[in-house]
C-alpha atoms as a PDB file:
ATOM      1  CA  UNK A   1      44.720   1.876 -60.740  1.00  0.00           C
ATOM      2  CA  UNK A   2      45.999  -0.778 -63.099  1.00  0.00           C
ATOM      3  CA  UNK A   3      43.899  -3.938 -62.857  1.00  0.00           C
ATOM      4  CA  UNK A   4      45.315  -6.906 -63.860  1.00  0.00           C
ATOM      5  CA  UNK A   5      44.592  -9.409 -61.433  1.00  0.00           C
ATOM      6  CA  UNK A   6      45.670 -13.576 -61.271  1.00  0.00           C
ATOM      7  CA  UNK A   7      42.683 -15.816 -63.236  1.00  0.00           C
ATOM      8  CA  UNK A   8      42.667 -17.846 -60.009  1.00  0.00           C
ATOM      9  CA  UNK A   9      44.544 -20.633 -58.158  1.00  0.00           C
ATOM     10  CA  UNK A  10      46.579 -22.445 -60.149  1.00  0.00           C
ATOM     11  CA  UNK A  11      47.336 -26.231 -58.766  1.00  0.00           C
ATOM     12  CA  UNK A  12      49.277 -27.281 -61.542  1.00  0.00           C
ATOM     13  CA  UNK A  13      46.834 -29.651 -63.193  1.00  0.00           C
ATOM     14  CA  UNK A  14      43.972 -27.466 -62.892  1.00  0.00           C
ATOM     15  CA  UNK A  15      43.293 -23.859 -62.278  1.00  0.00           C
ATOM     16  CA  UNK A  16      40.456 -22.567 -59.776  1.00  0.00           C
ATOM     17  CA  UNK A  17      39.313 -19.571 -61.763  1.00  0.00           C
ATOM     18  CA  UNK A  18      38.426 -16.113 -59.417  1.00  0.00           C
ATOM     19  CA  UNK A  19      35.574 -16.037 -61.519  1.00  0.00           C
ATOM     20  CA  UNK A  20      33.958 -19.553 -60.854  1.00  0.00           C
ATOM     21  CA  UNK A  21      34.463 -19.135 -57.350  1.00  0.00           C
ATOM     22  CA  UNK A  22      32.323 -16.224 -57.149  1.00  0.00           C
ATOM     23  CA  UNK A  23      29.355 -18.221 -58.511  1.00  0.00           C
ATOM     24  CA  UNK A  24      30.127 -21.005 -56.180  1.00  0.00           C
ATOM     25  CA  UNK A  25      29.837 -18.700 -53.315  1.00  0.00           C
ATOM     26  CA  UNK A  26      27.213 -16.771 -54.725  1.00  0.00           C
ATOM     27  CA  UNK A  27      24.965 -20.332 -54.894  1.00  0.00           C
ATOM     28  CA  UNK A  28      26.269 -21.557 -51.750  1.00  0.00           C
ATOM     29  CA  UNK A  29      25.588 -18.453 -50.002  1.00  0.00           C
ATOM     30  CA  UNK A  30      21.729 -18.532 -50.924  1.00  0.00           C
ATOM     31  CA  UNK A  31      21.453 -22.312 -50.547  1.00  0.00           C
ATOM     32  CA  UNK A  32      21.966 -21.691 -46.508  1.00  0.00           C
ATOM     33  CA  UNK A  33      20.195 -18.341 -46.636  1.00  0.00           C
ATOM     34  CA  UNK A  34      16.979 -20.091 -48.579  1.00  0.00           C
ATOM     35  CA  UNK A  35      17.455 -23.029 -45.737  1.00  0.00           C
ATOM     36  CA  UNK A  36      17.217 -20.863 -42.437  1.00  0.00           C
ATOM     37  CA  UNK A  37      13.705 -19.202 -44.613  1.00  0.00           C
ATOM     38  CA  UNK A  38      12.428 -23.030 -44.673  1.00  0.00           C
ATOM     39  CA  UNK A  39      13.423 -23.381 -41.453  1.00  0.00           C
ATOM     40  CA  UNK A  40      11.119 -20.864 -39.690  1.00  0.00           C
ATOM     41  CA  UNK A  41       8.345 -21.366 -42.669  1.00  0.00           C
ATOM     42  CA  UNK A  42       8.033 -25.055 -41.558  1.00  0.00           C
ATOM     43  CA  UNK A  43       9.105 -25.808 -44.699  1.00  0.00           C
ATOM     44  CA  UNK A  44      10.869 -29.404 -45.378  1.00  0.00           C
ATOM     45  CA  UNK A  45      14.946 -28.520 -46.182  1.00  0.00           C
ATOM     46  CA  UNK A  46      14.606 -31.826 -48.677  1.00  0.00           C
ATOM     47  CA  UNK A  47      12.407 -29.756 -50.987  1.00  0.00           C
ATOM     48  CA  UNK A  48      15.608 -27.149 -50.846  1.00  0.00           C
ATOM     49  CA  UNK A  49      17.715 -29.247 -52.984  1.00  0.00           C
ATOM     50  CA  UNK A  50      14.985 -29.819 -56.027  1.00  0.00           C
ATOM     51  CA  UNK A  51      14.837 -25.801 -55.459  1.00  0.00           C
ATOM     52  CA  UNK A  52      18.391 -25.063 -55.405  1.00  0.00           C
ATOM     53  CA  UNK A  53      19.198 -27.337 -58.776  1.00  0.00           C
ATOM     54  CA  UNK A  54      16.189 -26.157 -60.382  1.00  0.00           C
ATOM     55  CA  UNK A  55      17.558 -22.447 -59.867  1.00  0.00           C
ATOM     56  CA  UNK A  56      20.724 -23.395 -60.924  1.00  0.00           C
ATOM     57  CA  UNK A  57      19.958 -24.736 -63.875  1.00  0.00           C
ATOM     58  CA  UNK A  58      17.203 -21.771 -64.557  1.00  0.00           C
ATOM     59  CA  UNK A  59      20.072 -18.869 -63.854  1.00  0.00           C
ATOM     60  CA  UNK A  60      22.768 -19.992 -65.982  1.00  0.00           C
ATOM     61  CA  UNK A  61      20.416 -21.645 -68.827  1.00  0.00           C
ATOM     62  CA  UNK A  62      18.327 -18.190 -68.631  1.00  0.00           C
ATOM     63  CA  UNK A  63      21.304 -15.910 -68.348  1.00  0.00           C
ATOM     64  CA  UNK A  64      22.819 -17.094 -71.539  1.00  0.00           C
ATOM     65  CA  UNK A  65      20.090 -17.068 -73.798  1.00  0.00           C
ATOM     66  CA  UNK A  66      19.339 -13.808 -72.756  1.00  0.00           C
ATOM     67  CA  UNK A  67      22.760 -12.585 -73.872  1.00  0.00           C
ATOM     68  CA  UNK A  68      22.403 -14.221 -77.155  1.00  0.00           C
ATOM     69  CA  UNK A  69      18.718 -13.111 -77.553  1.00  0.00           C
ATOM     70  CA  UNK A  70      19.219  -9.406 -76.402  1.00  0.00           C
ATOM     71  CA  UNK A  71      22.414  -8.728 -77.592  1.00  0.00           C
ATOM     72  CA  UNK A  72      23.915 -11.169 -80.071  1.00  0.00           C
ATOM     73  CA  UNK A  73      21.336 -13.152 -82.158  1.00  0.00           C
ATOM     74  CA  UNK A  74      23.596 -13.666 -84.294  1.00  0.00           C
ATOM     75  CA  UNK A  75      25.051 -16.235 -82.603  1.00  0.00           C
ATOM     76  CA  UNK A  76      22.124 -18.563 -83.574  1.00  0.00           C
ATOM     77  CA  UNK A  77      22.921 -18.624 -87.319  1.00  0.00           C
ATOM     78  CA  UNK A  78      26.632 -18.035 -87.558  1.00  0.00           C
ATOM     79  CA  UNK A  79      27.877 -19.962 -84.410  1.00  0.00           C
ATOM     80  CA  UNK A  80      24.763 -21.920 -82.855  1.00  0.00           C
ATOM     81  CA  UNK A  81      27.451 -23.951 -81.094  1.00  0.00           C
ATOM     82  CA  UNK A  82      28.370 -21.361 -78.942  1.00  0.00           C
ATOM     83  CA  UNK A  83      24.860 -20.532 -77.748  1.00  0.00           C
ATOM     84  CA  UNK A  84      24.934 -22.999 -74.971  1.00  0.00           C
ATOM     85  CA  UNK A  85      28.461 -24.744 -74.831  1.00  0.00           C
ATOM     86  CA  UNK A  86      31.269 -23.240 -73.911  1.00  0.00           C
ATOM     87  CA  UNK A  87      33.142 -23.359 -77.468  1.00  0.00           C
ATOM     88  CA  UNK A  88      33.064 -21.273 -80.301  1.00  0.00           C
ATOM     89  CA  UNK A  89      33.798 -22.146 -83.929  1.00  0.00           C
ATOM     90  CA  UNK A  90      34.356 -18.716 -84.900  1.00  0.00           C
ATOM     91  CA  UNK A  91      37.417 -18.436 -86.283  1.00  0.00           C
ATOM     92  CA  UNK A  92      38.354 -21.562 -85.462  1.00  0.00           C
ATOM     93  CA  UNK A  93      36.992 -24.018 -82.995  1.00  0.00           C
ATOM     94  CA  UNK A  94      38.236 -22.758 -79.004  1.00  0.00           C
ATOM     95  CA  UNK A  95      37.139 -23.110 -75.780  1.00  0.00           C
ATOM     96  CA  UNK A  96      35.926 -19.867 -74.398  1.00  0.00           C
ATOM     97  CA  UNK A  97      33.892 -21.349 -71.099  1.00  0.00           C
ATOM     98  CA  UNK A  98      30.509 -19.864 -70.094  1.00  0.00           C
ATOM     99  CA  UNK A  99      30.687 -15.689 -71.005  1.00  0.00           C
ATOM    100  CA  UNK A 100      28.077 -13.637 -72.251  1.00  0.00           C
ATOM    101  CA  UNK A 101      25.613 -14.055 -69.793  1.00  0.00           C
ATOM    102  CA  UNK A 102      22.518 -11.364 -69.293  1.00  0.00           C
ATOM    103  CA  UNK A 103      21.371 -10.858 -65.972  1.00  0.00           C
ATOM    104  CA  UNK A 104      17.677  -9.810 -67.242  1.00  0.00           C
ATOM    105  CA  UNK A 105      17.282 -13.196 -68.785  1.00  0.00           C
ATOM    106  CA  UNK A 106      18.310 -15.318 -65.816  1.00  0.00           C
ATOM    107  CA  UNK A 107      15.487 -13.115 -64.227  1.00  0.00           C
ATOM    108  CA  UNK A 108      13.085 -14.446 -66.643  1.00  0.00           C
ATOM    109  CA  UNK A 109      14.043 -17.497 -66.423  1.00  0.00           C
ATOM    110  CA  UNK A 110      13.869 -17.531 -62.627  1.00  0.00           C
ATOM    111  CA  UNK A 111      10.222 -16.519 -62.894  1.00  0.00           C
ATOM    112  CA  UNK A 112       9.085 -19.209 -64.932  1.00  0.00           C
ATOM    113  CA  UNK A 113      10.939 -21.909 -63.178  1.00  0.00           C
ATOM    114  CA  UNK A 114       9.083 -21.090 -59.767  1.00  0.00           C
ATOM    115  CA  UNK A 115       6.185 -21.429 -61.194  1.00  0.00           C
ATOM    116  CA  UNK A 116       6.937 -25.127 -61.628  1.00  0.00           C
ATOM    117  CA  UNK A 117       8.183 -25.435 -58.563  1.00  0.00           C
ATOM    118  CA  UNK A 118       5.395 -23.934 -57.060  1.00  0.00           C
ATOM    119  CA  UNK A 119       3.147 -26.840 -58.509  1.00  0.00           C
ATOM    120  CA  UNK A 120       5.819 -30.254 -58.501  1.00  0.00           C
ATOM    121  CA  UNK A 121       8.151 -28.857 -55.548  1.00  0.00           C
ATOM    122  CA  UNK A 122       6.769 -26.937 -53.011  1.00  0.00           C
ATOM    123  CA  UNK A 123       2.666 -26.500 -53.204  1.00  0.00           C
ATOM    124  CA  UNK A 124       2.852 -23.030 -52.258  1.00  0.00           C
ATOM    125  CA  UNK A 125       1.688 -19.551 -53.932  1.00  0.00           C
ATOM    126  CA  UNK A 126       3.920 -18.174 -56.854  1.00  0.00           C
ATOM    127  CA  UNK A 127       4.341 -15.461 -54.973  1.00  0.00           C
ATOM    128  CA  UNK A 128       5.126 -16.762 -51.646  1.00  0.00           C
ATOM    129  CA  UNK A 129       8.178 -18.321 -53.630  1.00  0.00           C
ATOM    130  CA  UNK A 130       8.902 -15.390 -55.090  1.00  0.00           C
ATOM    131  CA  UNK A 131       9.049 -12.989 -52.272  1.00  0.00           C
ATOM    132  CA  UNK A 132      11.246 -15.247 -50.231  1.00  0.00           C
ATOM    133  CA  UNK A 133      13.400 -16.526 -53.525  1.00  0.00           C
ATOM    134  CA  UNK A 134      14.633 -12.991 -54.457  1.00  0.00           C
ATOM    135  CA  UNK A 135      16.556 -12.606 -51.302  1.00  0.00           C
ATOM    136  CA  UNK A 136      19.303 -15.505 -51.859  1.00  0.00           C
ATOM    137  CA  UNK A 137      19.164 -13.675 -55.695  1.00  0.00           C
ATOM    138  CA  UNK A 138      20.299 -10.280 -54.435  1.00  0.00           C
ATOM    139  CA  UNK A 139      23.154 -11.872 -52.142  1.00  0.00           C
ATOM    140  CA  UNK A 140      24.242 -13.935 -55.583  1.00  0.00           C
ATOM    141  CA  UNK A 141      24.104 -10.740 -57.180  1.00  0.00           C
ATOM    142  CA  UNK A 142      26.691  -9.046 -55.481  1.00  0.00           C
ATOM    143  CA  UNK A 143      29.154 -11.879 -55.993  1.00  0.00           C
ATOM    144  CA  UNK A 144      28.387 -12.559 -59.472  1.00  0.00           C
ATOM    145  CA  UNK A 145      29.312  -8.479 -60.272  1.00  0.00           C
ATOM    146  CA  UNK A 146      32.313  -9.412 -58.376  1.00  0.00           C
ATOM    147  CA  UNK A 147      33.137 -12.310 -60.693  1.00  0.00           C
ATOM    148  CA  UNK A 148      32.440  -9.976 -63.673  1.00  0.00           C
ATOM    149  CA  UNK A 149      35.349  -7.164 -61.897  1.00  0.00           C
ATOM    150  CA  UNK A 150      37.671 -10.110 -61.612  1.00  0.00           C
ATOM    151  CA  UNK A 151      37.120 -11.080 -65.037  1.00  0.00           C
ATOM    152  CA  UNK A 152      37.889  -7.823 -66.295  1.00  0.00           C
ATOM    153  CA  UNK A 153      34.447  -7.741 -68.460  1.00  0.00           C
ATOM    154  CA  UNK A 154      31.354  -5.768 -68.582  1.00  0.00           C
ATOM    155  CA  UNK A 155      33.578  -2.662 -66.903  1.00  0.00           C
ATOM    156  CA  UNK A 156      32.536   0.764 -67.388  1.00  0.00           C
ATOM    157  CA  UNK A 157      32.691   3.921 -70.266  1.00  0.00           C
ATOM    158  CA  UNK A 158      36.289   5.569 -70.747  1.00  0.00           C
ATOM    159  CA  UNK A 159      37.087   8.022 -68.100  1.00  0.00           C
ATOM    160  CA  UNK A 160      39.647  10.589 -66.647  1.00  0.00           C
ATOM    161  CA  UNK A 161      42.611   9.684 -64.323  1.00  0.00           C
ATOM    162  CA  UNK A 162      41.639  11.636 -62.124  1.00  0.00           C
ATOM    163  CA  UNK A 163      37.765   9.933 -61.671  1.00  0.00           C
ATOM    164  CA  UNK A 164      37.123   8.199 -58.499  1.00  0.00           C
ATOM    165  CA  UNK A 165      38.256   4.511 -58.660  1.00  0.00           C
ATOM    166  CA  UNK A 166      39.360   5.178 -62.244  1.00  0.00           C
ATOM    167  CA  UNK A 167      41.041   1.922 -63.467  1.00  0.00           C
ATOM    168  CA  UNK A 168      42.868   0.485 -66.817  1.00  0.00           C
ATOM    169  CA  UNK A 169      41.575  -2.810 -67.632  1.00  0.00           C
ATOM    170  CA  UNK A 170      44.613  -4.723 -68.933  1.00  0.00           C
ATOM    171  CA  UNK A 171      42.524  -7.366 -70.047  1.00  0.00           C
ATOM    172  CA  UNK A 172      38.824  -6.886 -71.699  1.00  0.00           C
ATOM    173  CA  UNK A 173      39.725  -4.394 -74.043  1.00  0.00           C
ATOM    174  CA  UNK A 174      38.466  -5.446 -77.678  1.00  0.00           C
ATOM    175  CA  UNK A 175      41.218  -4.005 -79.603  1.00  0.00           C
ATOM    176  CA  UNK A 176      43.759  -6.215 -77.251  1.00  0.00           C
ATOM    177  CA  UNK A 177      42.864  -9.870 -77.281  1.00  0.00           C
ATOM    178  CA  UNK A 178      45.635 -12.519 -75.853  1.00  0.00           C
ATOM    179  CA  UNK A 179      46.843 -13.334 -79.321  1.00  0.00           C
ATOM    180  CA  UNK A 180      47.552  -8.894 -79.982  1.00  0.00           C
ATOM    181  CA  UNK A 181      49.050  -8.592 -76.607  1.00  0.00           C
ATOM    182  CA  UNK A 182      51.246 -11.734 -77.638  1.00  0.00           C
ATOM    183  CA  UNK A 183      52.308  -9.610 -80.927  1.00  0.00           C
ATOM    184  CA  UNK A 184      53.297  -6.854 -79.122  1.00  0.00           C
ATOM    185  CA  UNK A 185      55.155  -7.904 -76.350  1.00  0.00           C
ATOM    186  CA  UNK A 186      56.967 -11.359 -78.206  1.00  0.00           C
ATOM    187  CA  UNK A 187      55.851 -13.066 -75.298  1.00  0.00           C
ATOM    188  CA  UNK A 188      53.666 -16.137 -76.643  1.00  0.00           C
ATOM    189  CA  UNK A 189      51.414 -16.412 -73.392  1.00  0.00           C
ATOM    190  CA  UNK A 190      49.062 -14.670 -73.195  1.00  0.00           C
ATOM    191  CA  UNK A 191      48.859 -13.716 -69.274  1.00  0.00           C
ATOM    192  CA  UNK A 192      52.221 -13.601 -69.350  1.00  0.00           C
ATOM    193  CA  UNK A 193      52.270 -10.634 -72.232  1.00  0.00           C
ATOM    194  CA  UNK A 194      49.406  -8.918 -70.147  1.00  0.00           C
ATOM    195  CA  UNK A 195      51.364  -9.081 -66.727  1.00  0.00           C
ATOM    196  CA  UNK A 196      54.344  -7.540 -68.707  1.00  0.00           C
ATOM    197  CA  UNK A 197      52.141  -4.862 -70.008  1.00  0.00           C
ATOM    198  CA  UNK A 198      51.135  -4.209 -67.015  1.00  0.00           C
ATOM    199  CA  UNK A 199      54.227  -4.637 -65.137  1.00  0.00           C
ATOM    200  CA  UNK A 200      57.330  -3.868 -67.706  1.00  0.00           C
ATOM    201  CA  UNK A 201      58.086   0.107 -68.261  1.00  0.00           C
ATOM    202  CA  UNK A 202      59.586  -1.171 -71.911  1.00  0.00           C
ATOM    203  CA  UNK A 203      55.955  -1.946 -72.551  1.00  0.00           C
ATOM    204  CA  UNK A 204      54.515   1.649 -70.855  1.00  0.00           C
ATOM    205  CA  UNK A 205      53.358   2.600 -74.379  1.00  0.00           C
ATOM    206  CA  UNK A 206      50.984  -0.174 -74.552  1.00  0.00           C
ATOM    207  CA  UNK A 207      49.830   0.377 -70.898  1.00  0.00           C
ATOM    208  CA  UNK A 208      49.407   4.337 -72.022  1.00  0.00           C
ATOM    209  CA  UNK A 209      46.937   3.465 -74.621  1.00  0.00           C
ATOM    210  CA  UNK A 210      44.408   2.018 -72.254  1.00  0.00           C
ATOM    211  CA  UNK A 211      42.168   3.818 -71.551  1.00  0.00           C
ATOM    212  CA  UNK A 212      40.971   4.415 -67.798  1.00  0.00           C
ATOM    213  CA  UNK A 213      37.414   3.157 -67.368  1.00  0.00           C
ATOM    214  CA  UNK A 214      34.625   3.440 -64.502  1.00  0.00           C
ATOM    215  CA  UNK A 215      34.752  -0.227 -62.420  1.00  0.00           C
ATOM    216  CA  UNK A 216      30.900  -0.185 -63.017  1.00  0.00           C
ATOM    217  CA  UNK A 217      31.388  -4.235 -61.874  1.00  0.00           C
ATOM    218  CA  UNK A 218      31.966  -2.266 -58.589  1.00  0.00           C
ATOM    219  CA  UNK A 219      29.784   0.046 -58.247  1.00  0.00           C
ATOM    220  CA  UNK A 220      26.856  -2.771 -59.247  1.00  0.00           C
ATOM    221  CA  UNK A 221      28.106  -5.254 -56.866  1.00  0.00           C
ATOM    222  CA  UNK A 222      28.124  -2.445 -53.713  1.00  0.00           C
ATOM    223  CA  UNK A 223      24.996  -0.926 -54.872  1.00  0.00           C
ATOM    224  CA  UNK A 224      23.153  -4.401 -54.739  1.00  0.00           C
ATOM    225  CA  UNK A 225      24.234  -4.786 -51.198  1.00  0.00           C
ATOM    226  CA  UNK A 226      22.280  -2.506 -49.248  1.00  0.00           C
ATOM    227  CA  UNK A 227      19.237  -3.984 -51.331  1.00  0.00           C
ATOM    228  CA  UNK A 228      20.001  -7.633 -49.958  1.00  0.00           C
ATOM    229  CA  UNK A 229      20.044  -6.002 -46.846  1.00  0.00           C
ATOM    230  CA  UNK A 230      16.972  -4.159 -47.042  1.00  0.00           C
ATOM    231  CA  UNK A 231      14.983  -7.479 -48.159  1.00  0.00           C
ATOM    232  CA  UNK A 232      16.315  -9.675 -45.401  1.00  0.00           C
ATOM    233  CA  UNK A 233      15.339  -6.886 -42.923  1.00  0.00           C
ATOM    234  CA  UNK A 234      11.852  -6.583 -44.363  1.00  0.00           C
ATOM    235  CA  UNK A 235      11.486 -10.444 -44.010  1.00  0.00           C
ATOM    236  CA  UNK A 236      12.830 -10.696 -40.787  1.00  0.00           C
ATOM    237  CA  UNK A 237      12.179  -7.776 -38.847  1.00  0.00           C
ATOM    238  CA  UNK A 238       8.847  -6.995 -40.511  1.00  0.00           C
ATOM    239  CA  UNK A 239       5.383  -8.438 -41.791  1.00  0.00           C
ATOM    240  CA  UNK A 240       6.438  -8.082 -45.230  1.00  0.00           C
ATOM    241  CA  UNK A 241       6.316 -11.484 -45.374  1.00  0.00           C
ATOM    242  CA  UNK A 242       2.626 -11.778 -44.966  1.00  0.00           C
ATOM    243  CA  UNK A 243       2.141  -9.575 -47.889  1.00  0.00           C
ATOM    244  CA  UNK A 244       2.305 -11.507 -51.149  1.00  0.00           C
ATOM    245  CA  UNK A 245       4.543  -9.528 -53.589  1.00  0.00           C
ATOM    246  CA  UNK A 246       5.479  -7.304 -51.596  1.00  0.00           C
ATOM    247  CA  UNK A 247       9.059  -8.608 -50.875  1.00  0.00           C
ATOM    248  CA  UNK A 248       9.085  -9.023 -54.503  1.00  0.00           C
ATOM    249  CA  UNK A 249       8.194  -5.900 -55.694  1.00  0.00           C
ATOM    250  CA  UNK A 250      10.502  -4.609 -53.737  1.00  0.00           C
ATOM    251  CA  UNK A 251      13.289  -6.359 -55.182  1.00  0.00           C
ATOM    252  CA  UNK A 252      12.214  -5.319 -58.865  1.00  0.00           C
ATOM    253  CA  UNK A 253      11.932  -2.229 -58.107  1.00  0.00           C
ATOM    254  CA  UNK A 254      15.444  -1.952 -56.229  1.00  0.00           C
ATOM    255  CA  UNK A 255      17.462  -3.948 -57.724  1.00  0.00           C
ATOM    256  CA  UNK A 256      16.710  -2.906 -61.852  1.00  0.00           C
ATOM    257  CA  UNK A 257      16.492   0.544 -60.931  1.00  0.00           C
ATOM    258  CA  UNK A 258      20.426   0.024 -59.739  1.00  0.00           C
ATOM    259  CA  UNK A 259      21.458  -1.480 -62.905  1.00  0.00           C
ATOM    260  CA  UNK A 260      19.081   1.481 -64.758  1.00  0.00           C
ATOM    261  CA  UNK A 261      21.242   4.097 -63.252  1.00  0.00           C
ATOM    262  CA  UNK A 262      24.631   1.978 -63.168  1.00  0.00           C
ATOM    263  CA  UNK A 263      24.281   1.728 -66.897  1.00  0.00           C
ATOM    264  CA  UNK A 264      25.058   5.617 -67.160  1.00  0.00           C
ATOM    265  CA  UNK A 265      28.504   4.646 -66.585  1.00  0.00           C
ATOM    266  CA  UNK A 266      28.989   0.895 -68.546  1.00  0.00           C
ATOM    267  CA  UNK A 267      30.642   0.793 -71.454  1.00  0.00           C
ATOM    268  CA  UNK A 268      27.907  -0.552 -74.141  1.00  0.00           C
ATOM    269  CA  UNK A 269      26.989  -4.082 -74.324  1.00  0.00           C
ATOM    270  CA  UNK A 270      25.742  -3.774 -77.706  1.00  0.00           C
ATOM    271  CA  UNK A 271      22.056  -4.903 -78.378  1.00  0.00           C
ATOM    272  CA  UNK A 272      19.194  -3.047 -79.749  1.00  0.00           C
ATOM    273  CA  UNK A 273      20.410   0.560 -78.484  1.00  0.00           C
ATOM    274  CA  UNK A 274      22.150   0.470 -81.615  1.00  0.00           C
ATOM    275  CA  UNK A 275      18.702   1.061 -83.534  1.00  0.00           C
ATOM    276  CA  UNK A 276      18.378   4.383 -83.683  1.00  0.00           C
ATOM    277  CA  UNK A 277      14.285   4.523 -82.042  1.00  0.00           C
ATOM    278  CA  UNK A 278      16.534   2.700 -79.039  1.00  0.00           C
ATOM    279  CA  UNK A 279      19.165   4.884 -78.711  1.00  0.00           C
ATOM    280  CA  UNK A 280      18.325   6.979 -76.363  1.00  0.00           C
ATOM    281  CA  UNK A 281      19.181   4.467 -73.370  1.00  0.00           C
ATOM    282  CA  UNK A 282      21.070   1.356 -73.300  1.00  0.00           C
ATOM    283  CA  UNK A 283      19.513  -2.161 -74.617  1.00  0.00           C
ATOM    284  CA  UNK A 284      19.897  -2.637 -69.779  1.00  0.00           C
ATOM    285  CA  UNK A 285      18.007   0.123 -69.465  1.00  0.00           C
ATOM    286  CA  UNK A 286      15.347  -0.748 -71.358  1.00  0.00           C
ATOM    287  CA  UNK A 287      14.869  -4.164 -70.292  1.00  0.00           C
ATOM    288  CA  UNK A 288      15.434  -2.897 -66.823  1.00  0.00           C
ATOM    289  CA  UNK A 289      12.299  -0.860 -67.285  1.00  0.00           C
ATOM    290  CA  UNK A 290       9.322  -3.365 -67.488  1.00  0.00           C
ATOM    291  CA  UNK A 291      10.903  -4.972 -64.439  1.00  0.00           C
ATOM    292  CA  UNK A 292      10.668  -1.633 -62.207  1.00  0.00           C
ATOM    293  CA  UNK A 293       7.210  -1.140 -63.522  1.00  0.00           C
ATOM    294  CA  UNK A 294       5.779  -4.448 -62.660  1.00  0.00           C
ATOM    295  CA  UNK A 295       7.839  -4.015 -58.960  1.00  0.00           C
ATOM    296  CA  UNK A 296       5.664  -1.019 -58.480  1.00  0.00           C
ATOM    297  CA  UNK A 297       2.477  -3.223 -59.484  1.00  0.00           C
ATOM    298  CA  UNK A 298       3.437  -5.700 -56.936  1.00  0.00           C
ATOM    299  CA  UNK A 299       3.841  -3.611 -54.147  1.00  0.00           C
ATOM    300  CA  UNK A 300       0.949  -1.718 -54.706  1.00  0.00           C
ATOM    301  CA  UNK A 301      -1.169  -4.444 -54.810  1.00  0.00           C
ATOM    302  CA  UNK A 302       0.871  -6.139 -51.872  1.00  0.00           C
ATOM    303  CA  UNK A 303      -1.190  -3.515 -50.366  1.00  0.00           C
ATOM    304  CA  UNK A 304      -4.429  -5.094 -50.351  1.00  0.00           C
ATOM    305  CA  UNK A 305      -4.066  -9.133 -49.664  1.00  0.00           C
ATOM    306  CA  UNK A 306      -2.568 -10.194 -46.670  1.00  0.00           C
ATOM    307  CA  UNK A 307      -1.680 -14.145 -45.375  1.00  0.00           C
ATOM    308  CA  UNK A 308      -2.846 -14.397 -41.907  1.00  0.00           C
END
């Protein structure tokens, strides 16, 4: 499959990007699936909105310094610009909106935020947050892969043709940026020299030397649904609830050990791997490590305090 798909709706004056959407949905989605959890914890839905901006703010803020501290710190001496706006000065100064984001560090950040809100918000347990938090965070998960898949980034190692759900990823490929795929095809747009890459059989030499890929987006986003699924059940259907860090353990322990084993298949994000003490497993897998770990902790000790 050749996958070059539309950035979004374009209105003229202003384009909807694919990409944005899916974190609109992905935040409005666990805004009303946080609300109905208040709802039947007699919890006040005002609080919700303090929660849901504090969240915001703690996923995207986290998420990006995570990518720059995990795999490009060397953003913060040669382009400390680019850390946290959506420019870069590197060559020149460009817009480039908000990419590079880390998943593991929006985690982190997550964390630490609820236990502020636990104390100025919502005068409940850090982990009573936590176990009833995660489940709007593995619904956004899903989406935001999907947002990744349309954005034609963070897509898998280079595979056969014949490899289930192989794909060519017109765009994303380092070796051909906009301004290359401009050269090539004399077509100064960029999109416009990708869809005729894609699209033109004068250009089929071009398309030949992409390579097919695993859509590891995919395969992330699918994988993460059954483990939204399986936390709403547990809350819902089950006393899970009642057991503090149990809901969250769970989710550690599901949802990292996903990206551990979807990381077998996506191409390399760069990062410490390239060390060579690290280079056995990729700079996801080993983050995603200390996060199953302390899952297990949690639901082992879930074990032995209940709320009545």
């Amino acid at each position: 499959m050749i996958w070059n798909p539309t950035e979004g709706i374009d209105l003229g004056f202003f384009m909807i990007r694919f990409y944005s959407l899916t974190w609109v949905t992905a935040f409005a989605l666990g805004w009303y699936i946080t609300k109905f959890i208040f709802q039947r914890e007699n919890e006040s839905v005002e609080k919700l909105d303090n929660l849901f901006v504090y969240t915001i703010v703690a996923t995207m803020l986290g998420a990006r310094l995570g990518h720059v501290i995990f795999y490009q710190p060397e953003l913060f001496s040669q382009d400390p610009l680019s850390v946290l706006l959506p420019i870069s000065t590197k060559p020149e100064l460009h817009f480039t909106g908000f990419s590079g984001l880390a998943s593991h560090g929006a985690a982190i950040a997550i964390i630490v935020t609820m236990y502020y809100i636990k104390t100025k918000v919502l005068q409940r347990p850090l982990l009573w947050i936590l176990d009833r938090i995660v489940i709007p965070v593995a619904s956004g998960a899903v989406f935001i892969r999907l947002g990744n898949f349309m954005n034609s980034e963070i897509f898998g190692k280079e595979t056969s043709k014949d490899t289930f759900m192989a794909m060519k990823f017109v765009k994303g490929e380092d070796n051909l940026p906009p301004q290359v795929a401009s050269q090539l095809t004399n077509i100064p747009d960029g999109t416009q020299a990708y869809n005729a890459i894609a699209n033109d059989v004068q250009f089929k030499v071009i398309l030949d030397k992409i390579p097919y890929r695993y859509p590891a987006q995919l395969f992330e986003a699918l994988l993460y649904i059954p483990v939204f699924f399986i936390l709403f059940y547990m809350y819902w259907k089950t006393d899970a609830r009642n057991k503090p860090g149990l809901l969250f353990g769970t989710f550690l322990v599901l949802l990292w050990s996903v990206r551990f084993f979807v990381e077998f298949v996506k191409d390399s994000q760069g990062g410490f791997e390239e060390y060579p003490m690290f280079n056995a497993l990729s700079t996801g897998q080993w983050l995603s490590i200390p996060f199953i770990i302390l899952g297990f902790y949690f639901i082992y000790t879930s074990q032995k305090k209940t709320i009545i």
